[in-house]
Structures are given as structure tokens and as C-alpha cells.
Protein backbone atom coordinates (compact mmCIF):
# COMPACT_ATOMS: atom_id res chain seq x y z
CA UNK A 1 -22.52 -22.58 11.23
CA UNK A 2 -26.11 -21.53 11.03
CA UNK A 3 -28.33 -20.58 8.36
CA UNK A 4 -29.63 -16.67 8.56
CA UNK A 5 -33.38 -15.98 7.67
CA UNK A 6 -33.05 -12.90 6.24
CA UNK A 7 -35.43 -10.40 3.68
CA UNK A 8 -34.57 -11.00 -0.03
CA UNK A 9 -34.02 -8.79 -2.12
CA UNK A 10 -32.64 -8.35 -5.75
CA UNK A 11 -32.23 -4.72 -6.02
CA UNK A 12 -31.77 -4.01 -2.08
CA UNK A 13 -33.36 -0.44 -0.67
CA UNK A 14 -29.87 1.04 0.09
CA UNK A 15 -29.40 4.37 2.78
CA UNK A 16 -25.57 5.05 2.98
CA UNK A 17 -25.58 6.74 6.31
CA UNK A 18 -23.35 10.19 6.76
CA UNK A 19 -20.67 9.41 5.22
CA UNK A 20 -22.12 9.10 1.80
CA UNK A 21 -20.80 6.48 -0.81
CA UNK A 22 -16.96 7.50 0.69
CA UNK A 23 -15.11 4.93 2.64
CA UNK A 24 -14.92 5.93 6.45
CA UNK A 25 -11.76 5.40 8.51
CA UNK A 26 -12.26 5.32 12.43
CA UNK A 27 -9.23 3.90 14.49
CA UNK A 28 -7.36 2.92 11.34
CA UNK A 29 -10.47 0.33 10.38
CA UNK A 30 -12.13 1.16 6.81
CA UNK A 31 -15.71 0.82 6.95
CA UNK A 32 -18.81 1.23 4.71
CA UNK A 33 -21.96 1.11 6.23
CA UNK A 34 -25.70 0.12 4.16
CA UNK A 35 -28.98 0.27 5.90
CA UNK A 36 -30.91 -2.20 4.72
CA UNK A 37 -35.22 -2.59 4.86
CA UNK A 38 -36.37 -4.24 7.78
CA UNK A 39 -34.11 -2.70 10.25
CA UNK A 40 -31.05 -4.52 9.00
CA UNK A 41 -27.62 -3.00 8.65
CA UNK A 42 -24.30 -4.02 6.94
CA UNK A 43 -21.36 -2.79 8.06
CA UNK A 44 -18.29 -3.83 5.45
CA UNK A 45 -14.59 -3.57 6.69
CA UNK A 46 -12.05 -3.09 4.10
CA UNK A 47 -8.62 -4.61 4.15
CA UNK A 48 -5.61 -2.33 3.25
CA UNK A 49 -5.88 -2.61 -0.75
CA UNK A 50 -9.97 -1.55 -0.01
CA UNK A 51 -11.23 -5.01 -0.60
CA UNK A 52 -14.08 -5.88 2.04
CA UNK A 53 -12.96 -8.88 3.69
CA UNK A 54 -15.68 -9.12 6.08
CA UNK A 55 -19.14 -8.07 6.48
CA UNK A 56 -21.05 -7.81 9.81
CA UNK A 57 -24.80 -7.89 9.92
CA UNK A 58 -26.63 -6.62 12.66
CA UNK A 59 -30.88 -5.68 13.12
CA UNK A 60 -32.22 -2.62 14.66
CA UNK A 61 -28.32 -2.46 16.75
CA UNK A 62 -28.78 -6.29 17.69
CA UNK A 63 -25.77 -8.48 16.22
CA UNK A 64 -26.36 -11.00 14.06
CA UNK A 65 -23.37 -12.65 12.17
CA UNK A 66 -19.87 -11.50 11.02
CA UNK A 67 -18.97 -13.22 7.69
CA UNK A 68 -15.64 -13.13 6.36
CA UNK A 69 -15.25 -12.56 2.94
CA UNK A 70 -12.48 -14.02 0.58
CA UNK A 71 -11.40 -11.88 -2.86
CA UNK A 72 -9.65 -12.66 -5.61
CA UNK A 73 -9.20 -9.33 -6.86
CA UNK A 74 -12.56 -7.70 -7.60
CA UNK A 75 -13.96 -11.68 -7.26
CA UNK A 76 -15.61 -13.32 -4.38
CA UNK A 77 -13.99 -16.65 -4.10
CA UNK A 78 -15.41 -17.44 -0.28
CA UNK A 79 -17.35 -16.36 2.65
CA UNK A 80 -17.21 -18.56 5.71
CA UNK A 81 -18.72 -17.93 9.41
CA UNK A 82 -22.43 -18.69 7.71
CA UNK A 83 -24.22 -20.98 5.86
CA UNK A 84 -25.63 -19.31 3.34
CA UNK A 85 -24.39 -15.49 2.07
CA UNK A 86 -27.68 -13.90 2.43
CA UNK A 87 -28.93 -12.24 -1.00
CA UNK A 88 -28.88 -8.76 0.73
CA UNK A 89 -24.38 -8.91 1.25
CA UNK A 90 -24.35 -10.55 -2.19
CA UNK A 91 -26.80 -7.49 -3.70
CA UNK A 92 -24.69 -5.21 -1.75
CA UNK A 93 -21.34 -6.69 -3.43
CA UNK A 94 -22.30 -6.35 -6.94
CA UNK A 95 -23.88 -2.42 -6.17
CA UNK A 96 -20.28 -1.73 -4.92
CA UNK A 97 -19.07 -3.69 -8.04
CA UNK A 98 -17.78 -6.98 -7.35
CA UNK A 99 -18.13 -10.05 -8.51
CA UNK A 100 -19.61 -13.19 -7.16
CA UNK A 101 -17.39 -15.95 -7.99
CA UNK A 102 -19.30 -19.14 -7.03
């Protein structure tokens, strides 16, 4: 694991891109995708019930991490494949109205 230096931000400067605030299905994988300031962009898969149970962050097209992300119900409970959840995924969460659980 490895800790990931990214901007912080309480109320994150969100651009849904085309597809608007709707879910997006491509080859049977639910996606939502944020773009973030400083060239950062989330991309959130959804499972089958449309909980997001993993987040991938990339900059400016470059990858940087995938996290996985553990629910219970509309609860984050875990996150693993990072230190640290950076402040942008857990801003993102709550403006797509979960909760953080820890």
C-alpha cells in the first residue's frame, strides 16, 4: 500500500462528463465518471444493486490507484488497495449520498 498525495478538498469542483448525473453502462460495467480540479478524474464502478464498489483514480489519463470500496448498504464500511481514502473519493461519496462509516 502507498499513501496518495492528492488536492483536498471539502466541497470538490465536480464536471460530470456527457452522461450527466445518470449512471452509464458500457459492456455490462456501470460507471460514473467526476472530473476533479487539477486534472484528476474518478471513475466509480457500480456493482449490480448500484453500490460503487470501487473507485479508480487517474490524472490528466495517467493511472493512479484503483480502491475498492466496501458498503454496508448506503455505508462505507472499507476501502482497501490505499492507504489513505483521499478526501476528494470521500467528498465524492457523500455528494452521491453515502455515508462514511469509519
Amino acid at each position: 500500500m502507498f499513501t496518495l498525495e492528492l488536492p483536498k478538498a471539502k466541497t470538490p469542483i465536480i464536471q460530470v462528463c456527457s452522461n450527466g448525473f445518470e449512471l452509464k453502462e458500457e459492456d455490462e460495467t456501470t460507471f460514473k465518471t467526476f472530473q476533479m480540479k487539477g486534472g484528476f478524474e474518478l471513475d466509480f464502478y457500480f456493482s449490480d444493486d448500484f453500490v460503487p464498489n470501487c473507485v479508480e483514480v487517474t490524472k490528466k489519463g495517467n493511472f493512479i490507484a484503483e480502491i475498492g470500496l466496501f458498503f454496508d448498504g448506503i455505508s462505507l464500511e472499507d476501502y482497501d488497495g490505499i492507504f489513505e481514502l483521499p478526501e476528494m473519493v470521500i467528498d465524492t461519496l457523500e455528494f452521491m449520498g453515502y455515508k462514511i462509516g469509519f
